[in-house]
Protein backbone atom coordinates (compact mmCIF):
# COMPACT_ATOMS: atom_id res chain seq x y z
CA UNK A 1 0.00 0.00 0.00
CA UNK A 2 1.13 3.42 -1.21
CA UNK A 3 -0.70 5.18 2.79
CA UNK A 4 0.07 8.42 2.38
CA UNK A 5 -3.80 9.24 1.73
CA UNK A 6 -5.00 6.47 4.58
CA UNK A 7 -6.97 8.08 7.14
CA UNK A 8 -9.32 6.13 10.07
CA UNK A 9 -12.58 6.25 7.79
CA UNK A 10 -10.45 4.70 4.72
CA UNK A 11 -13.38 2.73 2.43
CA UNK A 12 -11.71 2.66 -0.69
CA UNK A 13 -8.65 1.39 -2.52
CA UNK A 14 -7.48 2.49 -5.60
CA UNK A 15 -4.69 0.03 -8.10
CA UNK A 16 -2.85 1.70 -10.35
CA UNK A 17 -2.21 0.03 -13.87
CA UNK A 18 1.69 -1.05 -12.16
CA UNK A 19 -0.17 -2.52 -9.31
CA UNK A 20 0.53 0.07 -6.43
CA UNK A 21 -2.80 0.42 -4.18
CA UNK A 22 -3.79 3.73 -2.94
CA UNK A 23 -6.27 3.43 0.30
CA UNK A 24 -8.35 6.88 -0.09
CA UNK A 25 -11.27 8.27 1.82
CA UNK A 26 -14.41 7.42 -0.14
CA UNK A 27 -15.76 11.01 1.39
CA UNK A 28 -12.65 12.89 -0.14
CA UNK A 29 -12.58 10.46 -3.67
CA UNK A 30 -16.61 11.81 -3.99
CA UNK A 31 -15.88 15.01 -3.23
CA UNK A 32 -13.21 15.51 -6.20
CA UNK A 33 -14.36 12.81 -8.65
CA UNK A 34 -17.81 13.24 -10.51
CA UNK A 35 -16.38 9.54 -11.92
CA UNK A 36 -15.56 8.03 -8.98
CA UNK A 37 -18.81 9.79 -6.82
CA UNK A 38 -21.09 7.90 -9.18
CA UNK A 39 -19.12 4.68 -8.39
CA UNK A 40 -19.12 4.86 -5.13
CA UNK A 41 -23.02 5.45 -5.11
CA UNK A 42 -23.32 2.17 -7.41
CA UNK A 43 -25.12 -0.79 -5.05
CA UNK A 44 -22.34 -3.11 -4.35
CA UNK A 45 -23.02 -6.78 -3.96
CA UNK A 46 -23.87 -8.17 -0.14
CA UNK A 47 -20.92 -10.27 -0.95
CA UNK A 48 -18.54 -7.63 -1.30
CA UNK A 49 -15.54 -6.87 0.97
CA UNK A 50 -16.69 -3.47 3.27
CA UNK A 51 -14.08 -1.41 1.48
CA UNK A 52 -14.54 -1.56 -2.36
CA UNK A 53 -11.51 -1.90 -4.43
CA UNK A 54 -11.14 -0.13 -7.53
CA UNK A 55 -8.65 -2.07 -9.74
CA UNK A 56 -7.20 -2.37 -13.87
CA UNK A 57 -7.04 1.69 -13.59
CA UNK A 58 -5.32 2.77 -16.80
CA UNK A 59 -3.13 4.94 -15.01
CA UNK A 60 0.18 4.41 -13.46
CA UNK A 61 1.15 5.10 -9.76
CA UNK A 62 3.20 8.14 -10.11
CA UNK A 63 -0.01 9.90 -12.06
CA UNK A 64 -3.09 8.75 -9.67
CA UNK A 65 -0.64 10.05 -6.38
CA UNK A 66 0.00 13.35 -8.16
CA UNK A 67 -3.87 13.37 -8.42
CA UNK A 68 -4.26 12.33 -4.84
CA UNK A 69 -1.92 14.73 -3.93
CA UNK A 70 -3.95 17.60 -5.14
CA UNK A 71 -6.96 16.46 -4.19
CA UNK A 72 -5.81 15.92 -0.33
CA UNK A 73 -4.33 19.19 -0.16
CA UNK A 74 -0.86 17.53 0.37
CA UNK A 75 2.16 18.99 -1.17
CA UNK A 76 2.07 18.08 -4.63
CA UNK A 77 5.26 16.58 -7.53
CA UNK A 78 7.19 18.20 -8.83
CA UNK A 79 5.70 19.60 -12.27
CA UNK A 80 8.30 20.27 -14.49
CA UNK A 81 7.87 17.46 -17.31
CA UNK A 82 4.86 18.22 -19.77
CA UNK A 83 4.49 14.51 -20.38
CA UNK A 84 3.91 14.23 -16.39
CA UNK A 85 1.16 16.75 -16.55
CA UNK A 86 -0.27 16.06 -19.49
CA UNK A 87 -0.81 12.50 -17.69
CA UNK A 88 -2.36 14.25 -14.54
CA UNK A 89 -4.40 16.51 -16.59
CA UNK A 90 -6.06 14.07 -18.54
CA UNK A 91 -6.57 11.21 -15.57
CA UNK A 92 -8.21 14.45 -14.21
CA UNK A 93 -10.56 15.00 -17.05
CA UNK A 94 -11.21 11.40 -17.18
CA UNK A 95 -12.22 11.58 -13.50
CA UNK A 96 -13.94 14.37 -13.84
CA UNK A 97 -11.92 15.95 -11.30
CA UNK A 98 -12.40 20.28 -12.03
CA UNK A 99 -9.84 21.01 -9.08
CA UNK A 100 -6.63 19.34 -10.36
CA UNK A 101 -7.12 20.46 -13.99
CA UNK A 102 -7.47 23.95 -12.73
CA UNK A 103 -4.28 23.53 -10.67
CA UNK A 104 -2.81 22.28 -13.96
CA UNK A 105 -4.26 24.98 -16.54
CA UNK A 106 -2.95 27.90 -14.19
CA UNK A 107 0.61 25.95 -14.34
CA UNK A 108 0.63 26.11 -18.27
CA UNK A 109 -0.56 29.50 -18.44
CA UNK A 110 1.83 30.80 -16.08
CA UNK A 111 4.80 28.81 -16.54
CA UNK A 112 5.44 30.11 -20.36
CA UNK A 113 8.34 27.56 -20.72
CA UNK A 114 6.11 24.90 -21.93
CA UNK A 115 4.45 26.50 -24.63
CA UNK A 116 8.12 27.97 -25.81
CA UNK A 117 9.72 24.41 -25.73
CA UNK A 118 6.77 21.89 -26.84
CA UNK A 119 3.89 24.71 -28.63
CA UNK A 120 2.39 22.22 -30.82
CA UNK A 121 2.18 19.35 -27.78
CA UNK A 122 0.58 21.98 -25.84
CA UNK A 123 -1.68 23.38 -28.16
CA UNK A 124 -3.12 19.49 -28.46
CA UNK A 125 -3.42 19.46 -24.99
CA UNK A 126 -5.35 22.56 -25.02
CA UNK A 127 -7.85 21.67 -27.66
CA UNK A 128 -7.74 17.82 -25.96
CA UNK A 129 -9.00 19.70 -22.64
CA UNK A 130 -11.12 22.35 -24.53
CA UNK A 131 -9.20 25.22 -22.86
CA UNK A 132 -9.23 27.75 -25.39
CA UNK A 133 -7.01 30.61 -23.79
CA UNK A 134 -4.07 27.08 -23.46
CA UNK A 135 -4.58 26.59 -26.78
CA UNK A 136 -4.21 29.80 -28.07
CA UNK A 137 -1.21 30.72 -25.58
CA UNK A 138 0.34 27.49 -27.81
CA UNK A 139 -0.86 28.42 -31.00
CA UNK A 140 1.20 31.94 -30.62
CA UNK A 141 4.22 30.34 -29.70
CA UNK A 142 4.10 27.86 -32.52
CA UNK A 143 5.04 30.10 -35.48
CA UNK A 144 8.51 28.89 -35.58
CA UNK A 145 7.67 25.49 -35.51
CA UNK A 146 7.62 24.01 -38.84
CA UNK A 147 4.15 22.31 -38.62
CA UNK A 148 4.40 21.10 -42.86
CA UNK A 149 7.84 19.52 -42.98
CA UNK A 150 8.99 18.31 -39.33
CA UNK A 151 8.24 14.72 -38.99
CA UNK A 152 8.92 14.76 -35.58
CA UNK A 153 5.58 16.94 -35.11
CA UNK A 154 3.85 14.37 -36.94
CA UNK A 155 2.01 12.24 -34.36
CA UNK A 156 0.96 15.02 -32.50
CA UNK A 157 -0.52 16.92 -35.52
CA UNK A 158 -2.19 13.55 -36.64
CA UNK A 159 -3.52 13.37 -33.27
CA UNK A 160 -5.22 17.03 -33.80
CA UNK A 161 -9.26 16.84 -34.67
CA UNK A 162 -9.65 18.20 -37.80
CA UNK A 163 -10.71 21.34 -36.90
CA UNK A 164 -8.42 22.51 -34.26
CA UNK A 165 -5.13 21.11 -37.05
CA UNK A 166 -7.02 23.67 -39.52
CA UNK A 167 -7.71 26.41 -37.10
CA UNK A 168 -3.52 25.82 -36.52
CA UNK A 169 -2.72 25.63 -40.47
CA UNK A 170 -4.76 29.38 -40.42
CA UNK A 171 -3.11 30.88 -37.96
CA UNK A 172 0.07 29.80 -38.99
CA UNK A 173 -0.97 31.13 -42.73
CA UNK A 174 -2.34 34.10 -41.15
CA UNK A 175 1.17 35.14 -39.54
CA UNK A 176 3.00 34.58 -42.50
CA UNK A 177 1.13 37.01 -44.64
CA UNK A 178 1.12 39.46 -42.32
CA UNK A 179 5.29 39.40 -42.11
CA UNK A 180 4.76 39.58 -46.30
């Protein structure tokens, strides 16, 4: 057991896809989690153990303790590694969890580092989230990013909807004409 977020009325346990298990306060996981509230209200079987067990989560133990973290109002990881919080933001939106993805849109905003080393990652995340003012803090930061020739951009461009990769092919054409 990862007990960092045990307390006496502990009635639920959470296992991470690498098999860690999280015991978490059912009233604090209902609280934060529109995902996990609806769960937790689900009749469980007379059968069952008295403390559910929530298993086969997709995410891995690092990402559901940042999560816990946050949601505990314990000091929180380090966030420094977009790939990190782009993990913890969308385990949050899958959760349904408003508080840690407003932590983590305040981050991006403010912390302009991210959308000046990885723009076009960002500006996925943005559109992936439907944050509009992340998006467009990416989108202006990802003129010198070659978004037609660099094949390293690729997957992240192919992983665009079709309308946000066109409202990023504008923009982009919008910026060059006006340096014309």
């Amino acid at each position: 057991f990862q007990d960092d977020f045990g307390c006496m009325d502990v009635s639920v346990t959470l296992v991470s896809r690498d098999k860690t298990r999280f015991r978490v306060s059912a009233c604090v996981l209902r609280a934060a989690s529109c995902v996990f509230n609806t769960i937790l209200s689900l009749p469980q079987p007379k059968a069952s153990p008295r403390d559910p067990v929530i298993d086969n989560l997709d995410e891995d133990a690092a990402t559901i303790e940042g999560l816990l973290r946050m949601i505990t109002g314990r000091e929180i990881p380090s966030l420094d590694r977009l790939e990190s919080i782009e993990a913890l933001a969308l385990a949050a939106e899958k959760w349904e969890m408003p508080g840690p993805l407003s932590i983590i849109r305040m981050l991006l905003l403010r912390d302009k580092s991210f959308a000046v080393n990885s723009p076009i990652r960002l500006y996925w995340l943005g559109c992936r989230l439907r944050l509009p003012d992340l998006s467009n803090l990416a989108s202006s930061y990802s003129c010198t990013s070659d978004i037609y020739y660099n094949p390293d951009l690729e997957p992240v461009l192919k992983a665009l909807g079709a309308e946000d990769l066109l409202r990023l092919i504008k923009f982009h054409r919008q910026r060059r004409d006006c340096m014309r």
